[in-house]
C-alpha atoms as a PDB file:
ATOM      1  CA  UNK A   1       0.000   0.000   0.000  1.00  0.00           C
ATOM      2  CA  UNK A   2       1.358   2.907  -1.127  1.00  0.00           C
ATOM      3  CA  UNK A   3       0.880   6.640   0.699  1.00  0.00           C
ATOM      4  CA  UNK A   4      -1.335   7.200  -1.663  1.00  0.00           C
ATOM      5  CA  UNK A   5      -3.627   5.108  -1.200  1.00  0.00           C
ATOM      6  CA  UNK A   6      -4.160   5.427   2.255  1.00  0.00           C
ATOM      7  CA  UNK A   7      -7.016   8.111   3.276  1.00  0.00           C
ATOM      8  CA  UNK A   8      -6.462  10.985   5.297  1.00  0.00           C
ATOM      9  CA  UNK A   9      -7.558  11.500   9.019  1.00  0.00           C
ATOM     10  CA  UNK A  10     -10.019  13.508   9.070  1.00  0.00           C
ATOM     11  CA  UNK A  11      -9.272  17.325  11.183  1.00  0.00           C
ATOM     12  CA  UNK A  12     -11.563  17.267  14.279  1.00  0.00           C
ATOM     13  CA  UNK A  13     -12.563  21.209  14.598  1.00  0.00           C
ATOM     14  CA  UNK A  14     -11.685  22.520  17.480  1.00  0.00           C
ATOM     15  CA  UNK A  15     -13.794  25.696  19.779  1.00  0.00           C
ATOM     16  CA  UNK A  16     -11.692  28.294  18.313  1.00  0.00           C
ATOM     17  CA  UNK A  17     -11.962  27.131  14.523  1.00  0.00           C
ATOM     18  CA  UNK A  18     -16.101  27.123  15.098  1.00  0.00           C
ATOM     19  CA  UNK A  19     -16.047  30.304  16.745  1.00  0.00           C
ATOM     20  CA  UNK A  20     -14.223  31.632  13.229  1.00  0.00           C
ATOM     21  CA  UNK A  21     -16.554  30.057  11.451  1.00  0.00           C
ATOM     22  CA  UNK A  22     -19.346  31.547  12.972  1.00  0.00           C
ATOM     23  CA  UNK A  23     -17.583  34.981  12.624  1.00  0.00           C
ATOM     24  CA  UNK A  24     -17.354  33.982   8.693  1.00  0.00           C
ATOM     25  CA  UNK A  25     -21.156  33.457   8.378  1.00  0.00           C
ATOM     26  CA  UNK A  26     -21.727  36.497  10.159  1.00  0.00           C
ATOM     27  CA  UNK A  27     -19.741  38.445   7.792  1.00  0.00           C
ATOM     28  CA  UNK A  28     -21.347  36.457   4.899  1.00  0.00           C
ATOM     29  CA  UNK A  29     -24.867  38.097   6.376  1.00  0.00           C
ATOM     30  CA  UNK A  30     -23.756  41.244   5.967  1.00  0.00           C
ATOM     31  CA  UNK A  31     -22.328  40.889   2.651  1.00  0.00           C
ATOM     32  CA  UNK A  32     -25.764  39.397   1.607  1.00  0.00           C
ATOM     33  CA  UNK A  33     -27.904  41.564   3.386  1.00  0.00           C
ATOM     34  CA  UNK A  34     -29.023  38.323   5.322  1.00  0.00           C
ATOM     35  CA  UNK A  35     -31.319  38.752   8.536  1.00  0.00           C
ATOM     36  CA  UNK A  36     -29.769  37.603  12.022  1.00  0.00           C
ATOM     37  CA  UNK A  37     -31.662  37.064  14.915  1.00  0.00           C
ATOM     38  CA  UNK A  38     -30.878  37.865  18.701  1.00  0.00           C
ATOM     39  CA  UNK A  39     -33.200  37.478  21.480  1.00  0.00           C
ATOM     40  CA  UNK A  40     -35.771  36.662  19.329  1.00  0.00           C
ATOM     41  CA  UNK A  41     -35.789  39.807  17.336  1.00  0.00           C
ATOM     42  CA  UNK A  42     -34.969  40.175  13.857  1.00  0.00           C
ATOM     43  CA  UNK A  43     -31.646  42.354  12.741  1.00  0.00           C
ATOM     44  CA  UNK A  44     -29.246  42.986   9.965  1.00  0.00           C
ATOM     45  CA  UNK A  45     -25.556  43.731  10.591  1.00  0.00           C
ATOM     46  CA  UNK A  46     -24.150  47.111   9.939  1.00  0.00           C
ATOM     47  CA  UNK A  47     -20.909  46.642  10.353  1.00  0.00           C
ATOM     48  CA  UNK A  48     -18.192  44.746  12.682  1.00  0.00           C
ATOM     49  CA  UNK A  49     -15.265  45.149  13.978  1.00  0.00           C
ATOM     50  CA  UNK A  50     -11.690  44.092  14.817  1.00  0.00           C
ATOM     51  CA  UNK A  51     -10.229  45.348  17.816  1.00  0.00           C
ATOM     52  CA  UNK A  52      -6.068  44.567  18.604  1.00  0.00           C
ATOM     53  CA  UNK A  53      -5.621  42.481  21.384  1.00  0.00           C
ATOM     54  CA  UNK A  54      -9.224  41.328  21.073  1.00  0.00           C
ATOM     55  CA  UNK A  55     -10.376  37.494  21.353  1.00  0.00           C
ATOM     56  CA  UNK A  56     -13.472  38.108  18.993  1.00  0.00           C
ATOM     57  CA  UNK A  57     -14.858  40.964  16.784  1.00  0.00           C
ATOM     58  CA  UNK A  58     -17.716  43.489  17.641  1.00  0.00           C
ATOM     59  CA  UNK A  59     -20.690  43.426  15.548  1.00  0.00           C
ATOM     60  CA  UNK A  60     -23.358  46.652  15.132  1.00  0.00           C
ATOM     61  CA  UNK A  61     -26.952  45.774  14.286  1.00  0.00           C
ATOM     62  CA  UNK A  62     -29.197  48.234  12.367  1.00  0.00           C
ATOM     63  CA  UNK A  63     -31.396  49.678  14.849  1.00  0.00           C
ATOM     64  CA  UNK A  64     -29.130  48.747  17.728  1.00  0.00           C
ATOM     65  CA  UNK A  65     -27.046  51.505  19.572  1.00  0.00           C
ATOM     66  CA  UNK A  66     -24.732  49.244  21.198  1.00  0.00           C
ATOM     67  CA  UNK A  67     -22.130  46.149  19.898  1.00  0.00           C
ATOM     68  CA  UNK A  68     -23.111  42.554  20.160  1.00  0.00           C
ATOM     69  CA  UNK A  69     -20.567  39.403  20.478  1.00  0.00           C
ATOM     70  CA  UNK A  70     -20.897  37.238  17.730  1.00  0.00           C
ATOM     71  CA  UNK A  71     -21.925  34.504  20.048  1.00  0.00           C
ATOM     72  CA  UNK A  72     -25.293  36.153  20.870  1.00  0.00           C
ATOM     73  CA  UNK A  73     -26.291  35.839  17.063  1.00  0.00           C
ATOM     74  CA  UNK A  74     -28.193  33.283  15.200  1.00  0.00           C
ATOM     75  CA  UNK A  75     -27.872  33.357  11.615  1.00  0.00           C
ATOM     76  CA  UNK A  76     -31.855  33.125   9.977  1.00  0.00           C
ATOM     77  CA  UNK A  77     -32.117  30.785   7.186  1.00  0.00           C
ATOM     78  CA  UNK A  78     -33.265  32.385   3.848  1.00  0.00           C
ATOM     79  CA  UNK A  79     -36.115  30.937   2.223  1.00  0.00           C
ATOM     80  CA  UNK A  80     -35.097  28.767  -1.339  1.00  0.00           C
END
């Protein structure tokens, strides 16, 4: 058998690369115009931001004065 055929491991994803994932489809909704959702209310994202020295990015609703973590945000699913 050569190294070739042999299949490779698959990567178990850890918190942190979830958590950039999340940040990814949260940057996706803006770029889309996409609804989000916290606390049951419906939102879109205005913009986010990148602070040095941070461990996660701010994100601005429309209609909302102050910055939400990412984690507080569930992305709504579009209807097909």
């Amino acid at each position: 058998m050569s190294a070739r055929d042999q299949v490779p491991a698959e990567r178990v994803k850890t918190a942190q690369d979830l958590a950039d994932d999340h940040d990814l489809r949260i940057i996706r909704a803006r770029q889309r115009c996409q609804a989000v959702g916290i606390n049951g209310a419906k939102h879109f994202v205005s913009t986010y931001c990148h602070h040095d020295g941070d461990a996660e990015m701010l994100i601005y609703l429309k209609g909302r004065a102050e910055p939400v973590r990412p984690c507080d945000i569930t992305i709504l699913e579009q209807p097909t």
